[in-house]
C-alpha atoms as a PDB file:
ATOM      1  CA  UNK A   1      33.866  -1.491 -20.189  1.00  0.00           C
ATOM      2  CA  UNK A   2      36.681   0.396 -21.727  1.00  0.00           C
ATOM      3  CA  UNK A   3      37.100   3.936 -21.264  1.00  0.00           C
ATOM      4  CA  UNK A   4      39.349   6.769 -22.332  1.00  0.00           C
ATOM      5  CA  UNK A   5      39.572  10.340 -21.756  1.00  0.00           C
ATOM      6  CA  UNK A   6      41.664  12.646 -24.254  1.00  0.00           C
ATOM      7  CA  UNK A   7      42.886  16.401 -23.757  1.00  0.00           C
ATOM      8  CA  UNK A   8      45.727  18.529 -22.815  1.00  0.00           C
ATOM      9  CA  UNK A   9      47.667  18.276 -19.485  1.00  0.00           C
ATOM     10  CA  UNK A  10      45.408  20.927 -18.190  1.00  0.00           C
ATOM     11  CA  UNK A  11      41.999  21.359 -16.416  1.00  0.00           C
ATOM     12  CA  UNK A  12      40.352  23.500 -19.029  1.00  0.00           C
ATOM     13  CA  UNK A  13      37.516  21.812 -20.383  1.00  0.00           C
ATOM     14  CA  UNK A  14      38.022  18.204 -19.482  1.00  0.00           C
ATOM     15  CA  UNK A  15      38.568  18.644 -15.720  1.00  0.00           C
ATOM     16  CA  UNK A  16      34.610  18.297 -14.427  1.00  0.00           C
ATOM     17  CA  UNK A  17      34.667  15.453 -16.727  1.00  0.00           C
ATOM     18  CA  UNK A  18      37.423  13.360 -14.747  1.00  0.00           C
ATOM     19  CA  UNK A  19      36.123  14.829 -11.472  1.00  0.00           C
ATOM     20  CA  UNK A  20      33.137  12.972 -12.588  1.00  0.00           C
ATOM     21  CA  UNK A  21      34.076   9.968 -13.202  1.00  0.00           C
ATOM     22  CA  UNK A  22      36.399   9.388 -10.378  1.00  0.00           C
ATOM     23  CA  UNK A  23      33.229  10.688  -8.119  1.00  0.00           C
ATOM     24  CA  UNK A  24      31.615   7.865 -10.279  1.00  0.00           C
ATOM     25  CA  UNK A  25      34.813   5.157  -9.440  1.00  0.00           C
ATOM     26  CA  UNK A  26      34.275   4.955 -13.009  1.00  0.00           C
ATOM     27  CA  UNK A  27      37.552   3.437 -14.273  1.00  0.00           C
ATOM     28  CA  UNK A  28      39.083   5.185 -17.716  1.00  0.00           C
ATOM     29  CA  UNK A  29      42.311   5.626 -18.930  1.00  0.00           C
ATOM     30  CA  UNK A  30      42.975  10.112 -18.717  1.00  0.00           C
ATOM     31  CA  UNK A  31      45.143  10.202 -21.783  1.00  0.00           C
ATOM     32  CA  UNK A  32      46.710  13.856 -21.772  1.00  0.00           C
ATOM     33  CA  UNK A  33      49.158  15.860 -24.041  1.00  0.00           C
ATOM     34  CA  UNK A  34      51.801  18.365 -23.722  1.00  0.00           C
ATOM     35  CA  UNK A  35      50.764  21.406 -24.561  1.00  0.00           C
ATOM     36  CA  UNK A  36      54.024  22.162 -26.295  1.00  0.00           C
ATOM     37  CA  UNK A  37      53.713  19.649 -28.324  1.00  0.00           C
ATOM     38  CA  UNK A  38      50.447  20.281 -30.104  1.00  0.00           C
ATOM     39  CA  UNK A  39      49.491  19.911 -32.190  1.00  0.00           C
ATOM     40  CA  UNK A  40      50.329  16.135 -32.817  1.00  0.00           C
ATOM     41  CA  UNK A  41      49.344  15.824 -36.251  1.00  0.00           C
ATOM     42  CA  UNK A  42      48.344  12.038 -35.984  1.00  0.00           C
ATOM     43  CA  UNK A  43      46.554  12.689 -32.860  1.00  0.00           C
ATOM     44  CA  UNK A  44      44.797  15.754 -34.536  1.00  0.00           C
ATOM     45  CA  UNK A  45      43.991  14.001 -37.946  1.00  0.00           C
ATOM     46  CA  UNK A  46      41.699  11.236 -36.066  1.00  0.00           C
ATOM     47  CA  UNK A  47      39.977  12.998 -34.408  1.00  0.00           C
ATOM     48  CA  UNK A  48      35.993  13.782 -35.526  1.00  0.00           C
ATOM     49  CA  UNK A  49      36.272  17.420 -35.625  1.00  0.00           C
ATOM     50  CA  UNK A  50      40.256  18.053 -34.899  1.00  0.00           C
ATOM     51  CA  UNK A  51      39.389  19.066 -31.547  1.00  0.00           C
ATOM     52  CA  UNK A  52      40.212  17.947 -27.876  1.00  0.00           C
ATOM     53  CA  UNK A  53      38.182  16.956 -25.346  1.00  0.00           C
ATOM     54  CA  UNK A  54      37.511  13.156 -27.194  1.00  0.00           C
ATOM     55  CA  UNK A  55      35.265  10.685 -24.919  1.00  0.00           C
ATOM     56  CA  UNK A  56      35.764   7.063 -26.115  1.00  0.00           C
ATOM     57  CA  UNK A  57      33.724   4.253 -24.601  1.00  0.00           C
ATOM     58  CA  UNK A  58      34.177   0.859 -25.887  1.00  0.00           C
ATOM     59  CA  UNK A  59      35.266   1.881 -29.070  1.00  0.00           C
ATOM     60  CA  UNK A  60      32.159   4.870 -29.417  1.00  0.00           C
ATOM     61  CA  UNK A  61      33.760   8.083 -29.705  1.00  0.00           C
ATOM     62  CA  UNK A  62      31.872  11.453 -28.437  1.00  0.00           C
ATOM     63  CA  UNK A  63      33.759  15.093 -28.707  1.00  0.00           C
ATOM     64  CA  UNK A  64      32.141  18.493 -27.587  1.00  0.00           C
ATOM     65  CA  UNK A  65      32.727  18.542 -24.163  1.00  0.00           C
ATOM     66  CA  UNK A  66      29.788  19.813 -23.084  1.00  0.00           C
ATOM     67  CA  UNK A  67      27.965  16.694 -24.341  1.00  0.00           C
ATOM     68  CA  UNK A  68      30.817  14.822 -22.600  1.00  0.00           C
ATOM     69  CA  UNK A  69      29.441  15.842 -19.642  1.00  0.00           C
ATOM     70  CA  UNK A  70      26.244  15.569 -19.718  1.00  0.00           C
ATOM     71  CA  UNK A  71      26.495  11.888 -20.555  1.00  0.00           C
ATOM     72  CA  UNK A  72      28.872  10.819 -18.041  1.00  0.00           C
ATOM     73  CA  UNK A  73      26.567  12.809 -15.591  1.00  0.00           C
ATOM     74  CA  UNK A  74      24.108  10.136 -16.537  1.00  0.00           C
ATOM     75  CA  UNK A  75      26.412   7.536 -15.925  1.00  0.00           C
ATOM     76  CA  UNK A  76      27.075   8.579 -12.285  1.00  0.00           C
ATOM     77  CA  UNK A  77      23.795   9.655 -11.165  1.00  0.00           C
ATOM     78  CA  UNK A  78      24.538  13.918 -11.558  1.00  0.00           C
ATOM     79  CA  UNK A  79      21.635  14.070 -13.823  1.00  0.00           C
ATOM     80  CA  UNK A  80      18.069  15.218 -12.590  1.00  0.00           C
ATOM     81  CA  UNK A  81      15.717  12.826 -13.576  1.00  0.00           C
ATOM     82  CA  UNK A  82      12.994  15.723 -13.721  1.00  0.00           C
ATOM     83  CA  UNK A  83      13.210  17.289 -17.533  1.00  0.00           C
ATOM     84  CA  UNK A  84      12.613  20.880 -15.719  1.00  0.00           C
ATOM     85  CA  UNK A  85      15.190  20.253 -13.684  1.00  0.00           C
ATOM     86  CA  UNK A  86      17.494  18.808 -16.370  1.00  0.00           C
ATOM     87  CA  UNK A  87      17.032  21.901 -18.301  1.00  0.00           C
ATOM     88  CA  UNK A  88      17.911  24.314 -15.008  1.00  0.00           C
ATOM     89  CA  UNK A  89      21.291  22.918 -14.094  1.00  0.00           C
ATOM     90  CA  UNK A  90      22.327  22.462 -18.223  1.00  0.00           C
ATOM     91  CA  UNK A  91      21.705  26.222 -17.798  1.00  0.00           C
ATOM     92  CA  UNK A  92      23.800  27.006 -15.284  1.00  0.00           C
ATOM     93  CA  UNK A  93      26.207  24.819 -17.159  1.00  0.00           C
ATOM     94  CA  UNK A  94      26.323  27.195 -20.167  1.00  0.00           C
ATOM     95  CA  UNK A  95      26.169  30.026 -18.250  1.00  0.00           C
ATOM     96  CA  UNK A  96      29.735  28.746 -16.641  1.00  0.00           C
ATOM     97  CA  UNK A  97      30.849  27.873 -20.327  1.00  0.00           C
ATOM     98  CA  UNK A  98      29.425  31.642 -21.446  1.00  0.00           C
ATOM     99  CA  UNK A  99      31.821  32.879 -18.205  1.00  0.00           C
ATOM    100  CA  UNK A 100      35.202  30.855 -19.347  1.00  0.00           C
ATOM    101  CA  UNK A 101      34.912  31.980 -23.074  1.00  0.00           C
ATOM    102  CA  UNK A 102      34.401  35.593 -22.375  1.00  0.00           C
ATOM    103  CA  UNK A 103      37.377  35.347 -20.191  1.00  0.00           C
ATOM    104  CA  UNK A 104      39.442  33.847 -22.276  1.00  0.00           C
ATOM    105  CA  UNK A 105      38.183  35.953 -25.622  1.00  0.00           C
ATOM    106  CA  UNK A 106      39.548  38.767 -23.202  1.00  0.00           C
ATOM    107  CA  UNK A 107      43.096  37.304 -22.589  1.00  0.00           C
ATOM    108  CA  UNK A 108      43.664  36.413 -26.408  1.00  0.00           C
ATOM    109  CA  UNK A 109      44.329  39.977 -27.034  1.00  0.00           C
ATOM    110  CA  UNK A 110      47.520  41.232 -26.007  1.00  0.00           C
ATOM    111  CA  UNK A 111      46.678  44.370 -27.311  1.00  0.00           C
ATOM    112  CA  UNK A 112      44.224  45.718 -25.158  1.00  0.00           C
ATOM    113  CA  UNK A 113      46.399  44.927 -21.749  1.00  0.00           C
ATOM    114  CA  UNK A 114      44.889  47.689 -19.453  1.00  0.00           C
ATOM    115  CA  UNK A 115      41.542  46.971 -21.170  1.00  0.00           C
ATOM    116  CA  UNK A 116      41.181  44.129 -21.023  1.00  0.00           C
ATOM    117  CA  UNK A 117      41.957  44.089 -17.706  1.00  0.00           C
ATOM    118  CA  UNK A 118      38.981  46.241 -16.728  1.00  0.00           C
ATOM    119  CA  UNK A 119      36.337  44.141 -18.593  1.00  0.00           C
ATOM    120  CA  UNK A 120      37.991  41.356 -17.127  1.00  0.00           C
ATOM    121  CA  UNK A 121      37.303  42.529 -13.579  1.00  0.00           C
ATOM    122  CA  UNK A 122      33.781  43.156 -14.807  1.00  0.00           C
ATOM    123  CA  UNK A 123      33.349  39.826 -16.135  1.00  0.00           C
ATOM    124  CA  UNK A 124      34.071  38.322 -12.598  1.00  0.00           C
ATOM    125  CA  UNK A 125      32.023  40.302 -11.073  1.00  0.00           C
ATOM    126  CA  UNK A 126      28.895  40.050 -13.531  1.00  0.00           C
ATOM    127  CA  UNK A 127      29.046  36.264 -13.683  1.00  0.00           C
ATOM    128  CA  UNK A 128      30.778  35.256 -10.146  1.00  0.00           C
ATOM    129  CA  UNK A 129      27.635  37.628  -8.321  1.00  0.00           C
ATOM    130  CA  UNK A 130      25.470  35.665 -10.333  1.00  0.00           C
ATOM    131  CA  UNK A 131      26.431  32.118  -9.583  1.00  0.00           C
ATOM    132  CA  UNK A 132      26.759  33.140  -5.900  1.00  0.00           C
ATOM    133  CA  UNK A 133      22.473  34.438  -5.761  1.00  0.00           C
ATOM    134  CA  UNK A 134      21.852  31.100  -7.685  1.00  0.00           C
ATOM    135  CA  UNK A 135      23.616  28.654  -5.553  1.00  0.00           C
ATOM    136  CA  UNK A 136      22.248  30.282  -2.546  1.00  0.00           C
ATOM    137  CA  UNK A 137      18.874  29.982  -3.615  1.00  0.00           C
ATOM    138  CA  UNK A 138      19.750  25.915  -4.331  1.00  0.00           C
ATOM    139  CA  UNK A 139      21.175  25.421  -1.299  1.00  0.00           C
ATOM    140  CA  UNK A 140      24.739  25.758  -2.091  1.00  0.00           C
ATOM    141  CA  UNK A 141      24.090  23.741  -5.767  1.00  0.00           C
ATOM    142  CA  UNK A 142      22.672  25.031  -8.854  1.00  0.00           C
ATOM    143  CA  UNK A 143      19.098  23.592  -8.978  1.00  0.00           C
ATOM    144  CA  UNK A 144      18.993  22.836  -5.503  1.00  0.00           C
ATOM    145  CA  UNK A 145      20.839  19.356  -4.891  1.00  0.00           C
ATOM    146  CA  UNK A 146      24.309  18.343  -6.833  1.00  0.00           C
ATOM    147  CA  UNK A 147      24.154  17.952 -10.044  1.00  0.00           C
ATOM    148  CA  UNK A 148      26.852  17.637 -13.288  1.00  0.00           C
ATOM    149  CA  UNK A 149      26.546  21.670 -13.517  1.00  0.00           C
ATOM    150  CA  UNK A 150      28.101  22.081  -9.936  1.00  0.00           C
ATOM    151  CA  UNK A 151      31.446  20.292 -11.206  1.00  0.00           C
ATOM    152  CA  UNK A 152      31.310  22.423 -14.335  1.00  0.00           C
ATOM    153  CA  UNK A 153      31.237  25.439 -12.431  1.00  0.00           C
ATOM    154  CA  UNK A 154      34.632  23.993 -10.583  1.00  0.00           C
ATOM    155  CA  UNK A 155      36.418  23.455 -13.159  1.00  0.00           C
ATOM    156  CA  UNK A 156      35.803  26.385 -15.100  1.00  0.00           C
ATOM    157  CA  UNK A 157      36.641  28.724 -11.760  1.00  0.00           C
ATOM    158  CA  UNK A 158      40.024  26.797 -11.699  1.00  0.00           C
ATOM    159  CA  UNK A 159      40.649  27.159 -15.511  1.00  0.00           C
ATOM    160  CA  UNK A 160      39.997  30.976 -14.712  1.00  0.00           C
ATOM    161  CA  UNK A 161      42.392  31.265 -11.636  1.00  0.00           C
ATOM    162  CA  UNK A 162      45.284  29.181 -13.469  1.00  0.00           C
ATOM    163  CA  UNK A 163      44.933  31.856 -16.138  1.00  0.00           C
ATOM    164  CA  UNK A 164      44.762  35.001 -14.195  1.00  0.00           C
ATOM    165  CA  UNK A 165      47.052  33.611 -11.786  1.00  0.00           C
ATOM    166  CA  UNK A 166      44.715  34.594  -8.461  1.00  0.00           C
ATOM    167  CA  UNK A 167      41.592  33.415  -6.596  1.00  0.00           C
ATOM    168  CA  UNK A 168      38.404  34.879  -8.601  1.00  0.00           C
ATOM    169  CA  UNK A 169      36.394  33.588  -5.981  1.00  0.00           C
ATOM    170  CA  UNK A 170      37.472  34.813  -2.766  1.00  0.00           C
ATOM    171  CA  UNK A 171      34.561  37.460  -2.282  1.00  0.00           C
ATOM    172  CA  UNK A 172      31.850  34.703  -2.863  1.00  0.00           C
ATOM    173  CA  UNK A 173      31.602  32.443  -0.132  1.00  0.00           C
ATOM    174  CA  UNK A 174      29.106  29.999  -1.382  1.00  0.00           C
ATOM    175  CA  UNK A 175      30.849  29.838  -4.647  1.00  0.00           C
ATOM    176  CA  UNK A 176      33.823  28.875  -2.572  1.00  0.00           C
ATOM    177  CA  UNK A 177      32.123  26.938  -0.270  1.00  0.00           C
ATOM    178  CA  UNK A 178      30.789  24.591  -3.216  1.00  0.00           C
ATOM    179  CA  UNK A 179      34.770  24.263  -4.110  1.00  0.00           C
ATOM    180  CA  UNK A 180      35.713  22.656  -0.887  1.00  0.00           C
ATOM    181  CA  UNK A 181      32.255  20.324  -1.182  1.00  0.00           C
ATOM    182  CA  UNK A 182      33.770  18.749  -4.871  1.00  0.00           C
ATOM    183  CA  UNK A 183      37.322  18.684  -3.397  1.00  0.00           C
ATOM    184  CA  UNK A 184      35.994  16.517   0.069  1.00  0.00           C
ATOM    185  CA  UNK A 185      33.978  13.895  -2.335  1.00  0.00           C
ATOM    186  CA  UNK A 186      35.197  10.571  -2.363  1.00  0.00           C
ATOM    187  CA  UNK A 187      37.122   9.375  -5.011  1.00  0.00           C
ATOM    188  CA  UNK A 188      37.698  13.223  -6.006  1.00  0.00           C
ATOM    189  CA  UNK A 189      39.427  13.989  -2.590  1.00  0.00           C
ATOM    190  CA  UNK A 190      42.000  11.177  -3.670  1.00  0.00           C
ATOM    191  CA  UNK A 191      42.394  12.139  -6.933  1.00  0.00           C
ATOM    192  CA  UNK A 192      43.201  16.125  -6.304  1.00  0.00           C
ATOM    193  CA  UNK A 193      46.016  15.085  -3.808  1.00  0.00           C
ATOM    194  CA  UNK A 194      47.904  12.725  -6.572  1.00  0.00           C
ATOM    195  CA  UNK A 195      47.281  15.296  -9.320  1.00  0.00           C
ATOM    196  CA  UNK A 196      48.524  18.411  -7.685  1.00  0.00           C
ATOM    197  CA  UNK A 197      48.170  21.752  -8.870  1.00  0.00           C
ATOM    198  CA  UNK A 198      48.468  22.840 -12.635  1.00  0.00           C
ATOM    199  CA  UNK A 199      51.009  24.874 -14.095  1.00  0.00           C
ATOM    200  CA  UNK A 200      50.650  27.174 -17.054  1.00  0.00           C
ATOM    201  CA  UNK A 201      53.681  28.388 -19.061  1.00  0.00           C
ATOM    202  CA  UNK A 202      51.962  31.093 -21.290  1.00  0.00           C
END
């Protein structure tokens, strides 16, 4: 089965989706453009809704990465069979997604510096305190056991820190204890060392 991955040469919103599927040894090819160089206007025209993440598989094409995920959860066994349970970890996974966007709504205005700043802060704190009651009450995973919403919240905490430039989740030790869990997984462990950190030139 052929597999391909398209986005930018970021984590952002693709990055629980490749942590997946190397957790999953599922083979695909991680296609991945410069952000300097979008957009590429015969990249952008194909694609369904002009947007990156794209998921092909086999020639099927899904975009929205949220329903990326989801699916290759299925593939790798990071879906809860239960349908309660389903619904309680694709919470916490939109409640990560809420997180990111608020942050980055935040950054998008230069003209608020100090401001922003502030309700920056407060947006770590509100949804960072959060995540840390819920994943102590699952054991150190949303919903109790690991699950696709666990690699979301990853990914999303990096995206943060490689904008802000810090470590949002130093004061939350089960938030960062859930970190170094995804890092240590096979086939993730392997792939973080030949990846390396991300660099952002805003």
């Amino acid at each position: 089965m052929s597999r391909k991955l398209q986005y930018f040469d970021v984590n952002g919103y693709a990055e629980a989706v490749r942590y997946m599927l190397h957790y999953g040894k599922l083979e695909f090819e991680d296609i991945r453009y410069k952000r300097d160089d979008w957009p590429i206007k015969s990249v952008k025209d194909a694609l369904p809704y002009g947007q990156l993440p794209i998921y092909e598989e086999d020639g099927r094409v899904l975009s929205q990465s949220l329903a990326i995920a989801r699916y290759v959860a299925h593939e790798v066994g990071l879906l809860p069979s239960d349908p309660w349970e389903q619904a309680v970890v694709e919470a916490a996974a939109l409640n990560c997604y809420d997180f990111v966007k608020k942050i980055v709504t935040l950054m998008l205005d230069p003209s608020k510096i100090e401001e922003n700043k502030k309700n920056i802060d407060e947006a770590v704190e509100f949804y960072l305190s959060r995540f840390e009651k819920e994943l102590k009450t699952g054991n150190g995973y949303f919903g109790g056991k690991l699950s696709w919403a666990d690699f979301i919240l990853v990914g999303m905490i990096e995206t943060t820190n490689l904008y802000l430039k810090g470590s949002i989740e130093k004061n939350y030790p089960t938030v960062t204890a859930l970190i170094s869990k995804i890092y240590s997984l096979p086939g993730i462990k392997e792939y973080v060392a030949k990846r390396g950190p991300y660099v952002l030139n805003l």
